[in-house]
C-alpha atoms as a PDB file:
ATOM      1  CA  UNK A   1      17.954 -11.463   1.484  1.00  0.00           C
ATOM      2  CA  UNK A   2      17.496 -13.027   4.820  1.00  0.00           C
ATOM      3  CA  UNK A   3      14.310 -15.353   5.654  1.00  0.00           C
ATOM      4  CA  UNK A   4      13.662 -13.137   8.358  1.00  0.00           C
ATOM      5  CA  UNK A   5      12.871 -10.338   6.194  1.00  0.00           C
ATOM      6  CA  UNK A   6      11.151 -12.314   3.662  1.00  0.00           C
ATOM      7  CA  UNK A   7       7.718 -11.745   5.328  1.00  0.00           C
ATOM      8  CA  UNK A   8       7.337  -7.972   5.182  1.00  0.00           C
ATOM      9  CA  UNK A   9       8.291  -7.954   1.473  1.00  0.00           C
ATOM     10  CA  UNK A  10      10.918  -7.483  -1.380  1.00  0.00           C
ATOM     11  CA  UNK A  11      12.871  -4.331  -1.800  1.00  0.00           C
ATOM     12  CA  UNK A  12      15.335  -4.060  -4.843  1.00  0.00           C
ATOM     13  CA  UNK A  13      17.217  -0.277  -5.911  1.00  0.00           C
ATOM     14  CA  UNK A  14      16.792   0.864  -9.221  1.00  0.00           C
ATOM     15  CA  UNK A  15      18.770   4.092  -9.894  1.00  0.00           C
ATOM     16  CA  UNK A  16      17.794   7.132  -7.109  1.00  0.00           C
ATOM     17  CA  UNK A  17      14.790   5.024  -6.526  1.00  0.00           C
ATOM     18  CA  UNK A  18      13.642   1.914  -4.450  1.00  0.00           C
ATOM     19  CA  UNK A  19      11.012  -0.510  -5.698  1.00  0.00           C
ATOM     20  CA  UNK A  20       8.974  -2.505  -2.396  1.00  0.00           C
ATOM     21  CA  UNK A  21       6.610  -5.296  -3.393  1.00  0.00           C
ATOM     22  CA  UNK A  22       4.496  -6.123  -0.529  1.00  0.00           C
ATOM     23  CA  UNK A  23       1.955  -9.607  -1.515  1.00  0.00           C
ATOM     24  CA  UNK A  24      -1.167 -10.685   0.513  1.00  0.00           C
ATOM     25  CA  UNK A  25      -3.348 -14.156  -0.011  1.00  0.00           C
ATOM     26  CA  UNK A  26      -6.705 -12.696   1.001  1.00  0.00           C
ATOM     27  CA  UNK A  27      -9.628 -15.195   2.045  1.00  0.00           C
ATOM     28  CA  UNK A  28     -12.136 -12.852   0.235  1.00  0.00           C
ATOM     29  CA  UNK A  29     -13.151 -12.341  -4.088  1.00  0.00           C
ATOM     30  CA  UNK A  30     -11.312 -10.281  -6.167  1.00  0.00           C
ATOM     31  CA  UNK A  31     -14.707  -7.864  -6.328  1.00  0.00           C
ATOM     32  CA  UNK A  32     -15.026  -7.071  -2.254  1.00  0.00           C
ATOM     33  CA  UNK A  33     -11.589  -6.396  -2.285  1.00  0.00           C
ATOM     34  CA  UNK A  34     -11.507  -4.181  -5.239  1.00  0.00           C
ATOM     35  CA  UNK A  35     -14.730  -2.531  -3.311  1.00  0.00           C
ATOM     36  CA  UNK A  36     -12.476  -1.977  -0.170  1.00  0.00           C
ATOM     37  CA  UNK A  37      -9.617   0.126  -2.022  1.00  0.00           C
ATOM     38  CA  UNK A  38     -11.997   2.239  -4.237  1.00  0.00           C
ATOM     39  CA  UNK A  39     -14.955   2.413  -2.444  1.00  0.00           C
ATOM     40  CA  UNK A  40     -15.224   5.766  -0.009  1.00  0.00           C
ATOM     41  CA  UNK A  41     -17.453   4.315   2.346  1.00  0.00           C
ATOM     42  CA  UNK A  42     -14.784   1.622   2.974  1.00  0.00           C
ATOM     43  CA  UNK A  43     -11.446   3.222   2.362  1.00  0.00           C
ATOM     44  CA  UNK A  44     -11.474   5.038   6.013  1.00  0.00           C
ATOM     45  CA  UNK A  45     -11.963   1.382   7.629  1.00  0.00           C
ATOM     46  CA  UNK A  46      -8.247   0.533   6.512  1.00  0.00           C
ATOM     47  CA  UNK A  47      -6.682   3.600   5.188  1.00  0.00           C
ATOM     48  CA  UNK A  48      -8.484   7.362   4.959  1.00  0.00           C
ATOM     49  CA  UNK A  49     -11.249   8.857   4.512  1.00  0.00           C
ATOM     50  CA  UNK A  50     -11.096  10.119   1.014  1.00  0.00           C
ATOM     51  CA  UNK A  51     -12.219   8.722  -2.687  1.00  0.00           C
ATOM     52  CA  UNK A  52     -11.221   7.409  -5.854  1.00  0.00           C
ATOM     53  CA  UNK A  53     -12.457   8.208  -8.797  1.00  0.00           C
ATOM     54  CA  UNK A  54     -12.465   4.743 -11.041  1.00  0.00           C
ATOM     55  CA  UNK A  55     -11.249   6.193 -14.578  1.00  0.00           C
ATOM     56  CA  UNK A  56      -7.808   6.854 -15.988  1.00  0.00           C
ATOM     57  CA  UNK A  57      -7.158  10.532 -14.841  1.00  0.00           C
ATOM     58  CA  UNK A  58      -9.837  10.018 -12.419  1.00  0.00           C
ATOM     59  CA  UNK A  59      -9.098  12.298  -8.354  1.00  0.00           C
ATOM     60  CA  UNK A  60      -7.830   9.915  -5.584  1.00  0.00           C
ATOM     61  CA  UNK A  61      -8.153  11.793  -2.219  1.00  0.00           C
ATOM     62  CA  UNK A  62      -7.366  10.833   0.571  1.00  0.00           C
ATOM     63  CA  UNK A  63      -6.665  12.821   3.926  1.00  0.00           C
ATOM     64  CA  UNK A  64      -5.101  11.254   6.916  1.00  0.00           C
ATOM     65  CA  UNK A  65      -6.046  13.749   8.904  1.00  0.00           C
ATOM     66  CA  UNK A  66      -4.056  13.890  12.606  1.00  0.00           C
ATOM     67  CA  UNK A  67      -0.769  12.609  10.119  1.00  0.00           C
ATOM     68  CA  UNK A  68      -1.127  15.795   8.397  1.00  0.00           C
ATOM     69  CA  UNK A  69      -1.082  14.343   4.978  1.00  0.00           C
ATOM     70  CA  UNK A  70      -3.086  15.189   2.288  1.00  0.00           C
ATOM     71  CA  UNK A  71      -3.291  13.280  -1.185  1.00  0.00           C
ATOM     72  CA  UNK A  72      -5.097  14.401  -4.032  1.00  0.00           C
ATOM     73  CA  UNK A  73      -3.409  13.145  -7.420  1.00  0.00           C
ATOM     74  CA  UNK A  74      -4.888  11.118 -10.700  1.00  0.00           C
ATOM     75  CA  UNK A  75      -5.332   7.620 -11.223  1.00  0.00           C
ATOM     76  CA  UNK A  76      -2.625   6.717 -13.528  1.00  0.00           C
ATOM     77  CA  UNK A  77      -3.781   3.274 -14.822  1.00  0.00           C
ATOM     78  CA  UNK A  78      -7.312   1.061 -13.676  1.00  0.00           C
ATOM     79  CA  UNK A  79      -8.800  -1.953 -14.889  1.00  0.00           C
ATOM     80  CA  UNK A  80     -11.467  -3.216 -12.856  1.00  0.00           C
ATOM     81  CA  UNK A  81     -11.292  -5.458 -10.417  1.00  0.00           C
ATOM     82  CA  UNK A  82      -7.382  -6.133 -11.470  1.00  0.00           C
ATOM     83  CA  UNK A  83      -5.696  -2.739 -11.019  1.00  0.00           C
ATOM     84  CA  UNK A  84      -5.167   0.545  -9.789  1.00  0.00           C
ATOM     85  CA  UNK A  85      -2.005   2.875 -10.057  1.00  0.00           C
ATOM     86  CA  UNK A  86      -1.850   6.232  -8.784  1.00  0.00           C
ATOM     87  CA  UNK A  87       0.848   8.513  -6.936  1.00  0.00           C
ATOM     88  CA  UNK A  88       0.574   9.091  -2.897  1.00  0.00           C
ATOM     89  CA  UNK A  89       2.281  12.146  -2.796  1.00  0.00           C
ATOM     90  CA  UNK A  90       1.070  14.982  -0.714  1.00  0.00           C
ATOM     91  CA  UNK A  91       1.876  19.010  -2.313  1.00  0.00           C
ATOM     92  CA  UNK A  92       5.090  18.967  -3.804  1.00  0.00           C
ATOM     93  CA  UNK A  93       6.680  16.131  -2.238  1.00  0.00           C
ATOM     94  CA  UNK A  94       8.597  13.410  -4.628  1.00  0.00           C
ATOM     95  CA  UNK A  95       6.185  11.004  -6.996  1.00  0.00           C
ATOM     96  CA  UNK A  96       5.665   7.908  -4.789  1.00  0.00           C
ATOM     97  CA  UNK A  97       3.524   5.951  -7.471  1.00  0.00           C
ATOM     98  CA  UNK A  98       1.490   2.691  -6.126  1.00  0.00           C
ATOM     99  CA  UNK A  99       0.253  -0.056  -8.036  1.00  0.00           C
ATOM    100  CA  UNK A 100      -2.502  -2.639  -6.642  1.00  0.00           C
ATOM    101  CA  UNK A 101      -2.524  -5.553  -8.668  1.00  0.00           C
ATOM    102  CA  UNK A 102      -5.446  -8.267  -7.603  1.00  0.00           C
ATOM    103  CA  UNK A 103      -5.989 -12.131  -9.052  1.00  0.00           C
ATOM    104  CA  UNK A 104      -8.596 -14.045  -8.172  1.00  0.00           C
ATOM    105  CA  UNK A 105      -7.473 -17.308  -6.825  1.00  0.00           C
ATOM    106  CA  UNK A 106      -9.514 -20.705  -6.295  1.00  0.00           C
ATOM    107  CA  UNK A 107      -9.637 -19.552  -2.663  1.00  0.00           C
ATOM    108  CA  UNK A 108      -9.731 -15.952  -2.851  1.00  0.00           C
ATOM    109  CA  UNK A 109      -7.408 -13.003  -3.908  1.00  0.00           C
ATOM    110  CA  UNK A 110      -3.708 -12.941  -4.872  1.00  0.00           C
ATOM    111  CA  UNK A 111      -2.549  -9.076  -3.581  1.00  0.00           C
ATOM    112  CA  UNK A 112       0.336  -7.088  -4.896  1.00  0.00           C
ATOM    113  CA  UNK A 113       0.965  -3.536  -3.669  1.00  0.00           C
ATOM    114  CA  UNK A 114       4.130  -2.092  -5.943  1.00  0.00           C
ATOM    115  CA  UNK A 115       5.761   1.190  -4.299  1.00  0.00           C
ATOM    116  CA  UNK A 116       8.056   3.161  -6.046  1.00  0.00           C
ATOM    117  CA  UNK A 117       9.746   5.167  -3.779  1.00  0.00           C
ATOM    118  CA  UNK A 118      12.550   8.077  -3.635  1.00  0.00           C
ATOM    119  CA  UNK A 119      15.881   6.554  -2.352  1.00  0.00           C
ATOM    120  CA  UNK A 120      15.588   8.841   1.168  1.00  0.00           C
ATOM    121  CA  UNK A 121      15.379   8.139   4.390  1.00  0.00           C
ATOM    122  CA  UNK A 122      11.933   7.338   4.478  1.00  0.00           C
ATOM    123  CA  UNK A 123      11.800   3.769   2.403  1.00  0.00           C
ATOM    124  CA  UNK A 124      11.725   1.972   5.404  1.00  0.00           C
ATOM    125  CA  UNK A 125       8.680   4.184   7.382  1.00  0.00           C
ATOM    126  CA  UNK A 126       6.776   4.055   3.714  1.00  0.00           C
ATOM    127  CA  UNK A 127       6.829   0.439   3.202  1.00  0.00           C
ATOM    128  CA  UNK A 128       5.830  -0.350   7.065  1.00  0.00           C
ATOM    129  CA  UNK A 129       3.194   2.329   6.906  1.00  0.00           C
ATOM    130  CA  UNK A 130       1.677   0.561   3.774  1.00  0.00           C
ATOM    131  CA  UNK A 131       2.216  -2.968   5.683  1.00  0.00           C
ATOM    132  CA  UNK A 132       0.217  -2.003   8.376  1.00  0.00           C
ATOM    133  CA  UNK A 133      -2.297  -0.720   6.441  1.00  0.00           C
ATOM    134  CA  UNK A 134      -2.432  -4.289   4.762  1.00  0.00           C
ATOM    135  CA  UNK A 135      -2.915  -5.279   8.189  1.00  0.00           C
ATOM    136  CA  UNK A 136      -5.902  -3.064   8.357  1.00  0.00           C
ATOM    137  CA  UNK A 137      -7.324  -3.755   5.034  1.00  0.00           C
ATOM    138  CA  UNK A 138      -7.431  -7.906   6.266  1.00  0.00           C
ATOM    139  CA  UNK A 139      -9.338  -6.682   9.372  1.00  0.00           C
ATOM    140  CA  UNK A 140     -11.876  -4.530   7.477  1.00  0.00           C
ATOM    141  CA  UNK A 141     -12.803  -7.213   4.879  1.00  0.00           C
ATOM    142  CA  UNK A 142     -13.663  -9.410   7.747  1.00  0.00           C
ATOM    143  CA  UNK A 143     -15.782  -6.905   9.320  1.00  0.00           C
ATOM    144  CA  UNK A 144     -13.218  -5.919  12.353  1.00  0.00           C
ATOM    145  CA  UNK A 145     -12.365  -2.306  12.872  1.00  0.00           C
ATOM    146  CA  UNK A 146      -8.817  -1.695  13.808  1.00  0.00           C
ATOM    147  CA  UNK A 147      -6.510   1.363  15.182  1.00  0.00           C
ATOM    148  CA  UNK A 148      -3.395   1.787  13.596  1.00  0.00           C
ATOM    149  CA  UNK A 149      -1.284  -1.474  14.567  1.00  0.00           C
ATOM    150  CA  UNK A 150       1.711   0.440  16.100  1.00  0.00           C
ATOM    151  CA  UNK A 151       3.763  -2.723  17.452  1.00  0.00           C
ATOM    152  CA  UNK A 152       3.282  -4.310  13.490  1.00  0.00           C
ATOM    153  CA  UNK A 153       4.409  -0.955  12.366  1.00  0.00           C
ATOM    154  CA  UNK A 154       7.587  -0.460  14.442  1.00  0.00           C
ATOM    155  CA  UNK A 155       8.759  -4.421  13.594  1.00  0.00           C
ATOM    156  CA  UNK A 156       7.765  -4.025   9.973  1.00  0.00           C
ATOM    157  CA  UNK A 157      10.255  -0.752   9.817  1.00  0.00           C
ATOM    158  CA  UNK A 158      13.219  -2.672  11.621  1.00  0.00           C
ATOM    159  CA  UNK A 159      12.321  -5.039   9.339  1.00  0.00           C
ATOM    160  CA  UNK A 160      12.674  -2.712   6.217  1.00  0.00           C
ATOM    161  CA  UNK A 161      15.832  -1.317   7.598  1.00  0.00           C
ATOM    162  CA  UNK A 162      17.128  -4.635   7.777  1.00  0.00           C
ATOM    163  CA  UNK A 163      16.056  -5.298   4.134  1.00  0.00           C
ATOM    164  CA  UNK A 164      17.646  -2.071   3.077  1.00  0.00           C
ATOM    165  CA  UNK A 165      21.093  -2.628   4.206  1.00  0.00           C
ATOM    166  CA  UNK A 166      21.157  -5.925   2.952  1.00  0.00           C
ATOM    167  CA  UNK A 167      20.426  -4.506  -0.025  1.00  0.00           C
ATOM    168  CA  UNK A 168      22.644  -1.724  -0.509  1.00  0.00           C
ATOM    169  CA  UNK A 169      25.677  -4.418   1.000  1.00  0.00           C
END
């Protein structure tokens, strides 16, 4: 994989599927960022509005609203303030399962977001959506509301692309 890719994430095949890993260092505790991706009066300041229900089987809802996209599916796997697995598939579209894994570090929080995603021609637009919501999720845990970053999108997809041809060379 080239360095220039290495800073939007790893991407690996696995049968009709593709597996991103996207990894954060966050200057904040393991708890206020577990708040930020369960918490509904938080999860619109970075991603939707919408809510998660914090047991195995629990709702997650979330509706992007202008996108179109609806998600309502069940928390596969939790354990407080370490992890959180569910599916962000809207109606009957393919299972695109997430996984948010969090470690506390001595200066803050170790982030992995795991997508599993269909091999299609939307790997690339999934894994810079989710990247720029990263982006969004740093802003909102230091108290800074921000639109959608468009430009971060757009490089993080050529980026992707990039990353995906290497990978199927």
């Amino acid at each position: 994989m080239p360095d220039e890719a290495m800073c939007w994430g790893e991407i690996r095949r696995k049968g009709n599927r593709v597996v991103a890993r996207l990894e954060r260092n966050i200057d904040h505790d393991i708890e206020q960022v577990w708040t930020m991706l369960t918490d509904s009066v938080h999860l619109p300041q970075w991603l939707a509005a919408g809510y998660v229900e914090q047991r195995r089987g629990g709702v997650v809802k979330l509706d992007f609203g202008l996108s179109g996209s609806a998600i309502d599916c069940q928390v596969h796997a939790i354990r407080p303030p370490e992890l959180l697995a569910y599916s962000w598939s809207a109606g009957t579209d393919p299972e695109r399962p997430i996984r948010w894994e969090l470690k506390q570090t001595h200066v803050g929080t170790h982030l992995i977001l795991s997508l599993d995603l269909p091999d299609d021609g939307n790997v690339a637009l999934s894994c810079a959506g989710w990247d720029a919501h990263l982006e969004m999720l740093l802003a909102a845990l230091e108290g800074i509301s921000i639109h959608f970053p468009k430009d971060r999108f757009r490089e993080a997809r050529a980026g992707f692309d990039t990353m995906l041809k290497h990978e199927a060379a």
